[in-house]
Protein backbone atom coordinates (compact mmCIF):
# COMPACT_ATOMS: atom_id res chain seq x y z
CA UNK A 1 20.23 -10.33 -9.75
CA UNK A 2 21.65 -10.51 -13.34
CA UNK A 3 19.89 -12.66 -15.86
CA UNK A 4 21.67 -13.92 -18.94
CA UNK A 5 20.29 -14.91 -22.06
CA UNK A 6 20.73 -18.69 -23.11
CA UNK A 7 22.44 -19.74 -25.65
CA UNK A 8 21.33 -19.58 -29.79
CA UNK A 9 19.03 -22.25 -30.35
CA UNK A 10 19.39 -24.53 -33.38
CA UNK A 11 17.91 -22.86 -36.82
CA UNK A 12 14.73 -21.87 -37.45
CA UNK A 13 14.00 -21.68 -33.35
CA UNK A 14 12.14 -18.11 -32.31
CA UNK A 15 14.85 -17.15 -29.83
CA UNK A 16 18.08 -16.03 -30.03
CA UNK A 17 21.28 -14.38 -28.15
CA UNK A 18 22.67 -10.88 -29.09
CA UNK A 19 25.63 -11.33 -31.39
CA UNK A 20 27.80 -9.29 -29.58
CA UNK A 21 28.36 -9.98 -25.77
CA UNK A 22 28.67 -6.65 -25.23
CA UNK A 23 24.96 -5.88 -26.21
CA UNK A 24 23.90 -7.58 -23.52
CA UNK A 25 22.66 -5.39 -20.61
CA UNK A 26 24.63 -5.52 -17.21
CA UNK A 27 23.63 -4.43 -13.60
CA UNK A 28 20.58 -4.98 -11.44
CA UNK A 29 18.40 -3.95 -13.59
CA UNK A 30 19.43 -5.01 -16.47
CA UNK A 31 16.21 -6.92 -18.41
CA UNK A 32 16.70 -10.66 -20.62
CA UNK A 33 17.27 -9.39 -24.08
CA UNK A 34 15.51 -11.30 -26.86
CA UNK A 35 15.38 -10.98 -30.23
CA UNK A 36 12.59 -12.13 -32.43
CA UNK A 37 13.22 -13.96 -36.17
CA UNK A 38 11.14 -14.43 -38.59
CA UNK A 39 9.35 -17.90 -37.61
CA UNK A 40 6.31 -17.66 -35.93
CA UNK A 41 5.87 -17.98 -32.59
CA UNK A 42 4.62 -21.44 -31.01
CA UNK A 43 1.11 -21.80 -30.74
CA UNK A 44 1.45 -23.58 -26.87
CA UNK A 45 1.58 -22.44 -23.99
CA UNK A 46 2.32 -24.62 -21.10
CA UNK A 47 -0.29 -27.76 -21.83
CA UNK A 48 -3.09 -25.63 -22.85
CA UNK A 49 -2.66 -24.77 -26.56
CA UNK A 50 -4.22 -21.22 -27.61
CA UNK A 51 -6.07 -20.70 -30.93
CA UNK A 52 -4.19 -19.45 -33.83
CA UNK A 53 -6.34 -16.47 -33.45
CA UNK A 54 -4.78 -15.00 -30.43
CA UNK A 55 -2.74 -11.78 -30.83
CA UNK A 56 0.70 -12.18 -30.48
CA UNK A 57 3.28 -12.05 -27.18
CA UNK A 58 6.97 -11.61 -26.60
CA UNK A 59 9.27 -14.56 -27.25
CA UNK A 60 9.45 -16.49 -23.91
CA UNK A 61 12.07 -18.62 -23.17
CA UNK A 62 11.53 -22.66 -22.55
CA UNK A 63 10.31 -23.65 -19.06
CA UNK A 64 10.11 -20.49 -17.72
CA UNK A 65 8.18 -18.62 -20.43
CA UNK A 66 8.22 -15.14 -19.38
CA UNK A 67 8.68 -15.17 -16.09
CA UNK A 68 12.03 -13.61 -15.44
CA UNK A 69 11.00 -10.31 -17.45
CA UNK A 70 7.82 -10.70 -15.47
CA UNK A 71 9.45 -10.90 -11.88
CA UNK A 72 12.37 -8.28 -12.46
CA UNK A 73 9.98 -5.58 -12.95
CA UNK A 74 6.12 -6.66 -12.96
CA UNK A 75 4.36 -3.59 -13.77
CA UNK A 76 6.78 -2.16 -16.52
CA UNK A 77 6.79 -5.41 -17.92
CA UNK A 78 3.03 -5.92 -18.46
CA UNK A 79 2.95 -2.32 -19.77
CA UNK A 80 5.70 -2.42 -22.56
CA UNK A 81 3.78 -5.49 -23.44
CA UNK A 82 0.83 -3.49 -23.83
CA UNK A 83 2.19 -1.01 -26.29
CA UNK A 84 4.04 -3.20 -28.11
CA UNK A 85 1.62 -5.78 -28.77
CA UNK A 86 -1.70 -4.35 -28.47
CA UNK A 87 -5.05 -4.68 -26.53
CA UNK A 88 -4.40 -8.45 -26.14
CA UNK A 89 -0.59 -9.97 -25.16
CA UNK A 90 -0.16 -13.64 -25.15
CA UNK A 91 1.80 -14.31 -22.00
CA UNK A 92 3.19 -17.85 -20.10
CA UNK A 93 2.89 -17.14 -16.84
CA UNK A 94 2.94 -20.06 -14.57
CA UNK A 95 0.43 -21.06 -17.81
CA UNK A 96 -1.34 -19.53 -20.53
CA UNK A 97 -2.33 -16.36 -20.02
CA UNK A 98 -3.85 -13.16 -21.50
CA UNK A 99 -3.13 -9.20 -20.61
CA UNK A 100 -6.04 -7.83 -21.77
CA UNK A 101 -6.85 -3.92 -21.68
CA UNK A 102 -9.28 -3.48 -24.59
CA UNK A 103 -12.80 -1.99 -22.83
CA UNK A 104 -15.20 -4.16 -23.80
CA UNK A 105 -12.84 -7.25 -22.72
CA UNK A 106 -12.34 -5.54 -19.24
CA UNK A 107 -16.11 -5.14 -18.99
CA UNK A 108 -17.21 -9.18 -20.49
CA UNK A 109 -14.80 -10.59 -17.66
CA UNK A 110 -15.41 -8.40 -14.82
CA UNK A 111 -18.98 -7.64 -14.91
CA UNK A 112 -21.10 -9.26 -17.73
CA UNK A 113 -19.51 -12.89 -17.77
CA UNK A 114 -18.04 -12.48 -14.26
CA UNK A 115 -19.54 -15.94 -13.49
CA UNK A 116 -16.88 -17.55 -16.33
CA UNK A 117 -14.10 -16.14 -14.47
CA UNK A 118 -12.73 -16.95 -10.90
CA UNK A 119 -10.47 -15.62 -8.95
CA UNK A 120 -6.88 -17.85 -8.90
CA UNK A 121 -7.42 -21.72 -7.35
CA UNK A 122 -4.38 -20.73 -4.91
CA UNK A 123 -6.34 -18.19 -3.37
CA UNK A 124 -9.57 -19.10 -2.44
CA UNK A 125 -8.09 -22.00 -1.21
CA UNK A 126 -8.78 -24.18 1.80
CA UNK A 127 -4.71 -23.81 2.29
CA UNK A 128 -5.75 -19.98 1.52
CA UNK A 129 -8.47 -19.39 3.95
CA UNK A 130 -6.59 -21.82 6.65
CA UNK A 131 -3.31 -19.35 6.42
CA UNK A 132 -5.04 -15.91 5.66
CA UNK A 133 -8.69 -16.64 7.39
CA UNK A 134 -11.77 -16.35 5.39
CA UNK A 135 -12.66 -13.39 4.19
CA UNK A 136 -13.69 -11.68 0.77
CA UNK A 137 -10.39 -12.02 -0.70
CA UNK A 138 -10.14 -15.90 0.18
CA UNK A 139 -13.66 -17.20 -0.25
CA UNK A 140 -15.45 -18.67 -3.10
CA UNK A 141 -17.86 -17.11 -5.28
CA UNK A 142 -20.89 -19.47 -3.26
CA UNK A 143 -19.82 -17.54 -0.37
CA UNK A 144 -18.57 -14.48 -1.56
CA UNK A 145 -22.30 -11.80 -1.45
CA UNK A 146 -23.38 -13.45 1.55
CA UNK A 147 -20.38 -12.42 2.88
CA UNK A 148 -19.92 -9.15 1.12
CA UNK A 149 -23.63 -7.85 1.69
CA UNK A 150 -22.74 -8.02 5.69
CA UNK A 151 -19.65 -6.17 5.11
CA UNK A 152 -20.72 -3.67 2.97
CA UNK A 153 -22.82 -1.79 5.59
CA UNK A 154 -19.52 -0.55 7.90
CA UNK A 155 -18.81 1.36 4.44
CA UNK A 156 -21.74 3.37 4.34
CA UNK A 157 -21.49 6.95 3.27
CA UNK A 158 -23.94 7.67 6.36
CA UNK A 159 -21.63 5.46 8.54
CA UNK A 160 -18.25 7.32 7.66
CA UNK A 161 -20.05 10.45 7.24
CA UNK A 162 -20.77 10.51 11.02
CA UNK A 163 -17.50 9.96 11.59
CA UNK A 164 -15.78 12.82 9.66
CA UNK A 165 -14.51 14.87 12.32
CA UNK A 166 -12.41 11.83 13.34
CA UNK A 167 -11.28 12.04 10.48
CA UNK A 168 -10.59 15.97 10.80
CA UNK A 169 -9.02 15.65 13.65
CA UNK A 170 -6.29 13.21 12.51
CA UNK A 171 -5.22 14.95 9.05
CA UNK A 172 -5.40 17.95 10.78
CA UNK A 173 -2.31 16.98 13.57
CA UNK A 174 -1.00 15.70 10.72
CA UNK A 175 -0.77 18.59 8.77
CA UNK A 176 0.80 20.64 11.82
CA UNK A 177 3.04 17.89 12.79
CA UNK A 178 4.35 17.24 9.29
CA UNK A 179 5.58 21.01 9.46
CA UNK A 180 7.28 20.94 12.78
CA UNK A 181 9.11 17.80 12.10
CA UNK A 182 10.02 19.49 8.38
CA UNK A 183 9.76 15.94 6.20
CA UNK A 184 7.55 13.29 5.67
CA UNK A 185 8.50 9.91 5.59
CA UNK A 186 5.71 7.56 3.80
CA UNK A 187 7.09 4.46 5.96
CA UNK A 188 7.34 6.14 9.47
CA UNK A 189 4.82 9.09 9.65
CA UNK A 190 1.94 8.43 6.75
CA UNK A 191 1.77 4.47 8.08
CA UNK A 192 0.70 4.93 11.44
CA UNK A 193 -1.49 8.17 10.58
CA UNK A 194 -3.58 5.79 8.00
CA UNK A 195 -3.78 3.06 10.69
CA UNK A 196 -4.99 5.74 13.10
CA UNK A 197 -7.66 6.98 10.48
CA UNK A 198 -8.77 3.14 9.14
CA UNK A 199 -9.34 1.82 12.54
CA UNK A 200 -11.08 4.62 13.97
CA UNK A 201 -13.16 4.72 11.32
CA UNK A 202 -14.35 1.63 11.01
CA UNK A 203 -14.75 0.48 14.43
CA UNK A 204 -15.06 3.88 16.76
CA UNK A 205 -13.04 6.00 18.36
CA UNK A 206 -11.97 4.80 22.37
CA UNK A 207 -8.73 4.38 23.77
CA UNK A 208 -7.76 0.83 22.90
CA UNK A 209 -8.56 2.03 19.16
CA UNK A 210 -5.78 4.92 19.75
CA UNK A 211 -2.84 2.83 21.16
CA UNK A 212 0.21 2.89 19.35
CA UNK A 213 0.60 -1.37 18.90
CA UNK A 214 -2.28 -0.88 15.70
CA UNK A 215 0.49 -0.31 13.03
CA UNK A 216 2.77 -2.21 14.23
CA UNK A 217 0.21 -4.81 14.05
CA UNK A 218 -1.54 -3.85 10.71
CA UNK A 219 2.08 -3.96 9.81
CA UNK A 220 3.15 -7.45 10.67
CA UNK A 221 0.21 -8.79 9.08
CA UNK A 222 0.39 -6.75 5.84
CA UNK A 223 4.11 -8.48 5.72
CA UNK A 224 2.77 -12.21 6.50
CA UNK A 225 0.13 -11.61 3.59
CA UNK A 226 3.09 -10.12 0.67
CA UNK A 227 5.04 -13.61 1.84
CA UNK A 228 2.00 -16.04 1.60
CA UNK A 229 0.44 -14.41 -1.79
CA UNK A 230 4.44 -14.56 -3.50
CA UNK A 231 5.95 -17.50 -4.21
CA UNK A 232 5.69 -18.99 -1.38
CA UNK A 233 3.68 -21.98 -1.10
CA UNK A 234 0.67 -21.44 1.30
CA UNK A 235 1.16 -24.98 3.13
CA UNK A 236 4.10 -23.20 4.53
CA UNK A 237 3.09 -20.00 5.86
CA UNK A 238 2.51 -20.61 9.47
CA UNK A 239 -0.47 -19.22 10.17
CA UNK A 240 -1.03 -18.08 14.32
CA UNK A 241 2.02 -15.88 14.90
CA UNK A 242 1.47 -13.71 11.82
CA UNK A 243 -2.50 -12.99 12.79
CA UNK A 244 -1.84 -13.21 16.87
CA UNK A 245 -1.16 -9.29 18.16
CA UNK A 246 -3.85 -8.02 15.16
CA UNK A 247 -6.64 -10.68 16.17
CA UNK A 248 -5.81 -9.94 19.92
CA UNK A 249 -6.24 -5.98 19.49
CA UNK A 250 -9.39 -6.67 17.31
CA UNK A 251 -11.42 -9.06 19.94
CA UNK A 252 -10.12 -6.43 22.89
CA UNK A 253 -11.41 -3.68 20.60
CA UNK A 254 -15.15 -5.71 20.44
CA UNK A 255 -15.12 -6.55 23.81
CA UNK A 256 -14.74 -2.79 25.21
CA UNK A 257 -16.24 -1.16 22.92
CA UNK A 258 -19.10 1.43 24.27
CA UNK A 259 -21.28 0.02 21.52
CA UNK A 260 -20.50 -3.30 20.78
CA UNK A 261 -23.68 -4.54 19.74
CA UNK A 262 -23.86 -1.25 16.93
CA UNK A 263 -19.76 -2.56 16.13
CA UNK A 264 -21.01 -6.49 15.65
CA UNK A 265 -23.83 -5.68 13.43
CA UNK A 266 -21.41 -3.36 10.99
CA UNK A 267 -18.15 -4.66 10.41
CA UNK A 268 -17.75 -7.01 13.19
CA UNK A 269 -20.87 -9.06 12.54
CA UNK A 270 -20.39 -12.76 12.85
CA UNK A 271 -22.51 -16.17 10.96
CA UNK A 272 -22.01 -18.36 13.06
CA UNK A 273 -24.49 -17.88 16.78
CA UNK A 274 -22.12 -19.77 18.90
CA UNK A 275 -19.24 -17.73 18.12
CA UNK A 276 -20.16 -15.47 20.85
CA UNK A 277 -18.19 -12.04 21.06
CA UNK A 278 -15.66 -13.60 18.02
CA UNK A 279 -14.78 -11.15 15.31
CA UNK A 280 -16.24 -12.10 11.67
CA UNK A 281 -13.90 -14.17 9.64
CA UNK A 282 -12.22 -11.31 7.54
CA UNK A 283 -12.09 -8.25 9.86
CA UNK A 284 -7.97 -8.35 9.87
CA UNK A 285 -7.94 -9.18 6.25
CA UNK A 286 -10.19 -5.72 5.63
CA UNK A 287 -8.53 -3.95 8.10
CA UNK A 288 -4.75 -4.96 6.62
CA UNK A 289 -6.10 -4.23 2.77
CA UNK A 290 -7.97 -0.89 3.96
CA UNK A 291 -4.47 0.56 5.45
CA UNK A 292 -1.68 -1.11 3.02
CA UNK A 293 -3.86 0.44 -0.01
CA UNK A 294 -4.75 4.13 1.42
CA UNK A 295 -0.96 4.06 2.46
CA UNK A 296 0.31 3.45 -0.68
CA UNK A 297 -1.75 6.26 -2.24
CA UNK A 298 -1.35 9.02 -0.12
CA UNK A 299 2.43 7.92 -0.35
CA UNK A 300 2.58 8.37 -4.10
CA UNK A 301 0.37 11.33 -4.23
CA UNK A 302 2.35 13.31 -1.86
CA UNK A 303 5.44 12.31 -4.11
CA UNK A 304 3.75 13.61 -7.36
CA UNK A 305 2.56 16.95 -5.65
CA UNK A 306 5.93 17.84 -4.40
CA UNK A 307 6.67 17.72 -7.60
CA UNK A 308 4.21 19.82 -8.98
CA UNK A 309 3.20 22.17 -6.22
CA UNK A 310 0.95 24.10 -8.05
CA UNK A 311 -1.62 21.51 -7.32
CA UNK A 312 -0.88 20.92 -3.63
CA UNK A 313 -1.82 24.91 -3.80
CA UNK A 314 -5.10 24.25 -5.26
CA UNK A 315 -5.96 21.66 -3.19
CA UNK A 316 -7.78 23.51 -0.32
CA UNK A 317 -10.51 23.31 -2.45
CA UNK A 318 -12.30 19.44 -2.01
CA UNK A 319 -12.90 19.83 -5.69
CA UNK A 320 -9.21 20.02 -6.64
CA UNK A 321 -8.38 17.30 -3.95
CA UNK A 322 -10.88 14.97 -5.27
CA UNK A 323 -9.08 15.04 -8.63
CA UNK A 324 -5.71 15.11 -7.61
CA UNK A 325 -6.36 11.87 -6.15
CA UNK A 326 -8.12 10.28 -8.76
CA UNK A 327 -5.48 11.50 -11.57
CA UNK A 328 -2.42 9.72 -8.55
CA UNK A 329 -4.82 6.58 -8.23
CA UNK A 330 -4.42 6.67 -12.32
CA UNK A 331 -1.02 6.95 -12.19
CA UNK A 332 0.18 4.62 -9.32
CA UNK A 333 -3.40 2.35 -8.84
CA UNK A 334 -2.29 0.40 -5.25
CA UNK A 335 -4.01 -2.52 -6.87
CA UNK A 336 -2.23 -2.84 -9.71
CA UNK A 337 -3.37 -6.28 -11.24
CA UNK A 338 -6.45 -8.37 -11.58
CA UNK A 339 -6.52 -11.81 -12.02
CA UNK A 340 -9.13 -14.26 -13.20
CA UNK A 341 -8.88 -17.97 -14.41
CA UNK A 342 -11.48 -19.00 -16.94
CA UNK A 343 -13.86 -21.54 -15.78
CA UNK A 344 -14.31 -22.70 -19.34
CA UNK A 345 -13.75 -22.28 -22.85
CA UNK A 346 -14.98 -18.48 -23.53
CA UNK A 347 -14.65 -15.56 -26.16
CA UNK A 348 -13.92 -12.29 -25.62
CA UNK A 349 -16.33 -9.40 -27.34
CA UNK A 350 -12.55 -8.65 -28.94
CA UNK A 351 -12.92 -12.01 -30.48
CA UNK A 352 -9.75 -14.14 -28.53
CA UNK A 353 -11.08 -17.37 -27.55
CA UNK A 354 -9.97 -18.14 -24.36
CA UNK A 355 -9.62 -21.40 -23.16
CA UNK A 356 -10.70 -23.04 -19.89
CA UNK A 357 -7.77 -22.65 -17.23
CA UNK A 358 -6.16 -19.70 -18.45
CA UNK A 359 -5.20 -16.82 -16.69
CA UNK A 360 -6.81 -13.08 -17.58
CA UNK A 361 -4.25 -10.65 -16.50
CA UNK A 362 -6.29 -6.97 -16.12
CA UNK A 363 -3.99 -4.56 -14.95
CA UNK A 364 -5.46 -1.10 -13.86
CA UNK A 365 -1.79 0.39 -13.75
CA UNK A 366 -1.70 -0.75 -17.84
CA UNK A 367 -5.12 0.15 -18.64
CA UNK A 368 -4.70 3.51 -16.93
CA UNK A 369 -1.68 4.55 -18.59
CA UNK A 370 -2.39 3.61 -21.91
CA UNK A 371 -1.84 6.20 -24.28
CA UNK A 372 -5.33 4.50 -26.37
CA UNK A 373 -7.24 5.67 -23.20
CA UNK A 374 -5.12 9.05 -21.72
CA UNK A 375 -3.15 11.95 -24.11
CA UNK A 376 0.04 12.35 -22.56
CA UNK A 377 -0.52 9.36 -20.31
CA UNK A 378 2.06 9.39 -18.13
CA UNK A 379 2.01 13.13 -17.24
CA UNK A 380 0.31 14.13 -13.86
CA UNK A 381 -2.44 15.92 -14.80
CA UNK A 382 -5.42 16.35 -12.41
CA UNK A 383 -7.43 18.17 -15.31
CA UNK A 384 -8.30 14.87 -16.41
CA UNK A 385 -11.06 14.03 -14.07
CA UNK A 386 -13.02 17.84 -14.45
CA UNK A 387 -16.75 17.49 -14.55
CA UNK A 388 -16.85 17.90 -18.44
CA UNK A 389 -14.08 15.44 -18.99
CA UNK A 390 -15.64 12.04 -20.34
CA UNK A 391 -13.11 8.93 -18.55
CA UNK A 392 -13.91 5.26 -19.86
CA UNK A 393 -14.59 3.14 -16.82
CA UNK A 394 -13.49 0.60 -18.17
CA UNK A 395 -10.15 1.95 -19.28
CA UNK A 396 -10.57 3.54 -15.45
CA UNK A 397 -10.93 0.93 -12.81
CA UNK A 398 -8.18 1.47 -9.92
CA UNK A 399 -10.77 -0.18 -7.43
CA UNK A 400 -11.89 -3.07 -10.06
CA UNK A 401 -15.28 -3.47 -10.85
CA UNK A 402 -18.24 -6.05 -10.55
CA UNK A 403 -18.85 -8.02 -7.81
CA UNK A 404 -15.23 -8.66 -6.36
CA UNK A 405 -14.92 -4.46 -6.32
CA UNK A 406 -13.37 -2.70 -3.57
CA UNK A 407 -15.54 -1.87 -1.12
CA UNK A 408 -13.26 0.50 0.53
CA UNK A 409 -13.30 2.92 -2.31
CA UNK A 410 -15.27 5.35 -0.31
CA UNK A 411 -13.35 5.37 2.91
CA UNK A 412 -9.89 6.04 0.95
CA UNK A 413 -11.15 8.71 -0.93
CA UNK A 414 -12.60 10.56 1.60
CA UNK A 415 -9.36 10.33 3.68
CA UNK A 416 -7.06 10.80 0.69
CA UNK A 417 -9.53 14.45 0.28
CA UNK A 418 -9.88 15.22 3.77
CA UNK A 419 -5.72 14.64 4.30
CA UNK A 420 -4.97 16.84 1.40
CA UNK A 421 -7.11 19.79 1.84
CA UNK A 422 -5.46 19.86 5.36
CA UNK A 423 -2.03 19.80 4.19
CA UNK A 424 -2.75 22.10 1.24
CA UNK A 425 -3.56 24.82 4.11
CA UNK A 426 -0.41 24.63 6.21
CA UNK A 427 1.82 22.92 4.04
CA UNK A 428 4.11 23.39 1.25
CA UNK A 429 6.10 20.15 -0.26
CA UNK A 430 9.18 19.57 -2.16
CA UNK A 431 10.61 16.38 -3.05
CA UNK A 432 14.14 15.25 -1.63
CA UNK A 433 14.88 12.66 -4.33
CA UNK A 434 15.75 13.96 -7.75
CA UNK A 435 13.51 11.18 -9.60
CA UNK A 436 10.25 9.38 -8.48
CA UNK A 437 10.81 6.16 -7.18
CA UNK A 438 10.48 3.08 -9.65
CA UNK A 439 6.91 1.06 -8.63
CA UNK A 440 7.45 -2.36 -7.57
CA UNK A 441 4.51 -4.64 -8.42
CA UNK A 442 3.66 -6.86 -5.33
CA UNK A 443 0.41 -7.53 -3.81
CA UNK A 444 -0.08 -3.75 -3.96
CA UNK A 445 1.97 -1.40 -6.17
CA UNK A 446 4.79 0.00 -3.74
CA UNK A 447 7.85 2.47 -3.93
CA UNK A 448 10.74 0.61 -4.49
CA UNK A 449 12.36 2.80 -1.95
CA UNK A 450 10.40 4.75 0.74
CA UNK A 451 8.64 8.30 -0.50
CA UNK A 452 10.38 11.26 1.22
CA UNK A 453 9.24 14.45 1.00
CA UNK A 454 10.49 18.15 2.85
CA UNK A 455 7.74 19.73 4.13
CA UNK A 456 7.29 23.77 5.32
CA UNK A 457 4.68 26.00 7.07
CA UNK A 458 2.64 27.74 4.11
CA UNK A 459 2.43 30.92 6.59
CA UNK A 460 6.78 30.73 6.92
């Protein structure tokens, strides 16, 4: 796609075209150059005008405000925002809206004046929860702890401590497979060995749990979700062929289960009496988000190690694991972006007044490589996260915070740990791409093309 700039508007406008045609940028990735003068920027945005008070933005262009920068590269967008502008960028998005990254701003509208802030109309839905199914990503806030305070007990540490030498057993065929086949291939091998892991682990370990048709499954749905949450309105996302082979593995997987009662009370627990065996409204959606996330991040942190081995060498140790995947879940966060619509008029400790309706853009993949917030940001650097290192949790958040937090933030770090002390035993990596691949904002933060890595026995 090439995007060309529009024509010089009459004087005094904010906008304007490079004077030489040849300054403008060419190729697919080529970004909408603007130039600023010296007028101020409007004070509107969309029909909901913003104090004068509110930090500056990027020129945006009429109709579309910033929305083709936005969509050509989402991430690396948001973040030269960030360090141009500051803690606060002024953004028209679909609407006014805010990319904020200051600490005590992340904090106010996550946790301490969470109630001001809901998650986007579009998603929670009736057309949302019709399409996707309820669950804790489509509910309302009424619903949302009654709902999460079931769920929350299939993440136990107890619960997935019991089940660690599933867990075991999986990274460690992995490991030995990964070094007979000689590469790794984050699309066809590292998918189905996180949909092995994820559904054994949160439902038990029998045969139906084992059969092959779970990623291809996980995977079909993961697919209908990115299509219904882009720009594609939800009234036409049909609904029963995206969710059929997932919802008919999950009710086969209650029904034969050795222990379905112990399965129904933990994950699989149900409101409604009269539903019978029926799975709980949100069991795909948890299973989907619990593999398309841990995918992603083992996917990029294999990527950075075979790039610096000398960590994949330390990583026997859980210790050094740990951190290496906290310093790749800084780096490349698979939820990349927050976002939160004011309820009503607000202020942020910062001091922006935010008006009702806009959007609060919180972006853990800006936040986290800040330079405010990380020295030599966007170097891998494990060291980071020692013991006697000090990190700002709210500069740190790639599993959000507050009441909407992931609850799955145990389960992937304990199989992003347990999968790389086995491969740091058997395995040694080196890339077979000469530069990392560019991240691609979506519903999670993906590869732009699939993460390949050589792999070779440690003993050979």
């Amino acid at each position: 796609m090439r995007y060309r700039c529009l024509p010089r508007l009459p004087a005094g406008g904010w906008y304007h075209s490079p004077a030489d045609p040849a300054a403008i940028p060419r190729g697919p990735l080529a970004r909408p150059t603007l130039a600023v003068s010296s007028t101020p920027l409007i004070q509107t945005i969309g029909d909901v005008p913003f104090p004068s008070s509110v930090p500056q933005g990027p020129p945006s262009l009429p109709l579309v405000g910033h929305a083709l920068s936005f969509l050509h590269d989402k991430p690396g967008y948001l973040l030269r925002c960030h360090e141009r502008y500051g803690a606060t960028v002024r953004l028209s998005l679909g609407g006014p809206t805010l990319l904020i990254t200051s600490p005590d701003d992340v904090r106010h509208v996550l946790v301490t004046a969470a109630g001001k802030y809901g998650k986007s109309p579009r998603l929670v839905s009736e057309a949302a929860r019709r399409r996707l199914g309820a669950s804790l990503f489509t509910v309302a806030a009424a619903d949302h702890a009654r709902l999460r305070a079931r769920t929350i007990r299939c993440f136990h540490p107890q619960r997935l401590a019991g089940r660690q030498w599933l867990l075991n057993r999986h990274c460690d065929g992995f490991a030995e497979a990964a070094v007979g086949h000689g590469t790794v291939d984050a699309d066809r091998h590292l998918a189905p060995f996180v949909a092995a892991c994820i559904v054994e682990m949160l439902l038990g370990a029998d045969e139906r749990h084992r059969r092959p048709g779970w990623c291809a499954a996980l995977e079909e749905r993961r697919r209908a979700d990115d299509a219904a949450f882009a720009a594609v309105p939800l009234s036409g996302i049909r609904a029963g062929p995206l969710r059929r082979s997932l919802s008919r593995l999950v009710a086969a997987a209650i029904a034969d289960h050795p222990d379905a009662r112990a399965v129904q009370r933990g994950l699989l627990d149900h409101p409604d009496p009269q539903a019978g065996g029926a799975p709980a409204p949100g069991v795909e959606q948890i299973l989907v988000a619990a593999y398309e996330t841990t995918t992603m991040m083992l996917a990029w942190t294999i990527d950075l190690l075979a790039r610096d081995p000398r960590w994949l060498d330390r990583c026997a140790e859980d210790t050094v694991a740990e951190r290496v995947i906290s310093e790749a879940l800084r780096l490349y966060p698979p939820t990349w972006l927050f976002i939160r619509v004011a309820a009503g008029d607000d202020r942020l400790p910062g001091g922006v007044a935010v008006p009702a309706g806009a959007k609060i853009y919180l972006s853990p993949y800006v936040s986290q490589r800040s330079s405010a917030a990380f020295v030599e940001a966007a170097r891998f650097a494990p060291a980071r996260f020692l013991p006697d290192r000090d990190v700002d949790p709210w500069r740190y958040f790639p599993f959000g915070a507050g009441t909407r937090s992931c609850l799955g933030e145990r389960l992937a770090r304990r199989i992003g740990t347990t999968f790389l002390t086995s491969l740091a035993r058997r395995a040694r990596l080196a890339p077979l791409a000469r530069q990392p691949s560019r991240p691609v904002g979506g519903v999670t933060l993906r590869p732009a093309r699939p993460v390949r890595v050589a792999v070779s026995s440690r003993g050979g």
